[in-house]
Protein backbone atom coordinates (compact mmCIF):
# COMPACT_ATOMS: atom_id res chain seq x y z
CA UNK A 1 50.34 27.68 27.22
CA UNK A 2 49.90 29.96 24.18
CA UNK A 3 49.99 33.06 26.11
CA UNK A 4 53.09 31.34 28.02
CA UNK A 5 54.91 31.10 24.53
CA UNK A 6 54.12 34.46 23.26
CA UNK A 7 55.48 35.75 25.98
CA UNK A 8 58.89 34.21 25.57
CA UNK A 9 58.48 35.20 21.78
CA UNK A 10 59.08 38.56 23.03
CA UNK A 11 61.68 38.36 24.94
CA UNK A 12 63.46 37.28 21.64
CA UNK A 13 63.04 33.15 21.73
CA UNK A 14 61.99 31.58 18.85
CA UNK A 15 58.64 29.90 19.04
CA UNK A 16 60.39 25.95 18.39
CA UNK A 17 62.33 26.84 21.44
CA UNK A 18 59.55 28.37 23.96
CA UNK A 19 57.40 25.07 23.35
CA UNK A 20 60.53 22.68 24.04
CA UNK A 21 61.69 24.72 26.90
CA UNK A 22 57.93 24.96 28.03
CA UNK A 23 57.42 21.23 28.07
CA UNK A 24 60.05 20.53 30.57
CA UNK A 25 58.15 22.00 33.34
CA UNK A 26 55.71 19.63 35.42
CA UNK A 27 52.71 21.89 35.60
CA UNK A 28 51.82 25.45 34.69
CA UNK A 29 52.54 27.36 37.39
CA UNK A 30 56.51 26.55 37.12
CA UNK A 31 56.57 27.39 33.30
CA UNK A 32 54.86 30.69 33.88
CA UNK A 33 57.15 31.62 37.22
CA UNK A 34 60.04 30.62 34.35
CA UNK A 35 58.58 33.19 32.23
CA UNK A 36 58.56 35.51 34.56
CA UNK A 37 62.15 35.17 35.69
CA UNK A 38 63.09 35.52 31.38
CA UNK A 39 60.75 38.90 31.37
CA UNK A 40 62.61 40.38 33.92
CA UNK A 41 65.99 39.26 32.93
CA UNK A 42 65.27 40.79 29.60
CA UNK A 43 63.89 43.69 30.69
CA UNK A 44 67.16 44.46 33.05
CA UNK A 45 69.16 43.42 29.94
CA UNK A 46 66.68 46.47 27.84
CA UNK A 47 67.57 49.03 30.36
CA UNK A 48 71.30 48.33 30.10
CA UNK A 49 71.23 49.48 26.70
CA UNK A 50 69.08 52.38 26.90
């Protein structure tokens, strides 16, 4: 779950926000395809501005 929250750190959520957003999910596996899905969207939203 750390690594989970880190991650979401990155992308530019704060870390009060990751965990409550994080402890919606039902089991691990949905929180880290949720991740996964805010990586990319900020990633797209990185190359934009480049």
């Amino acid at each position: 779950m750390n690594r989970l929250v880190a991650r979401l750190i990155g992308c530019g959520m704060s870390a009060k926000v990751a965990l409550c957003v994080l402890r919606k999910f039902p089991d691990l596996r949905s929180a880290e395809r949720y991740v996964e899905q805010i990586e990319e969207a900020s990633r797209e939203q990185m190359e934009v501005l480049q």
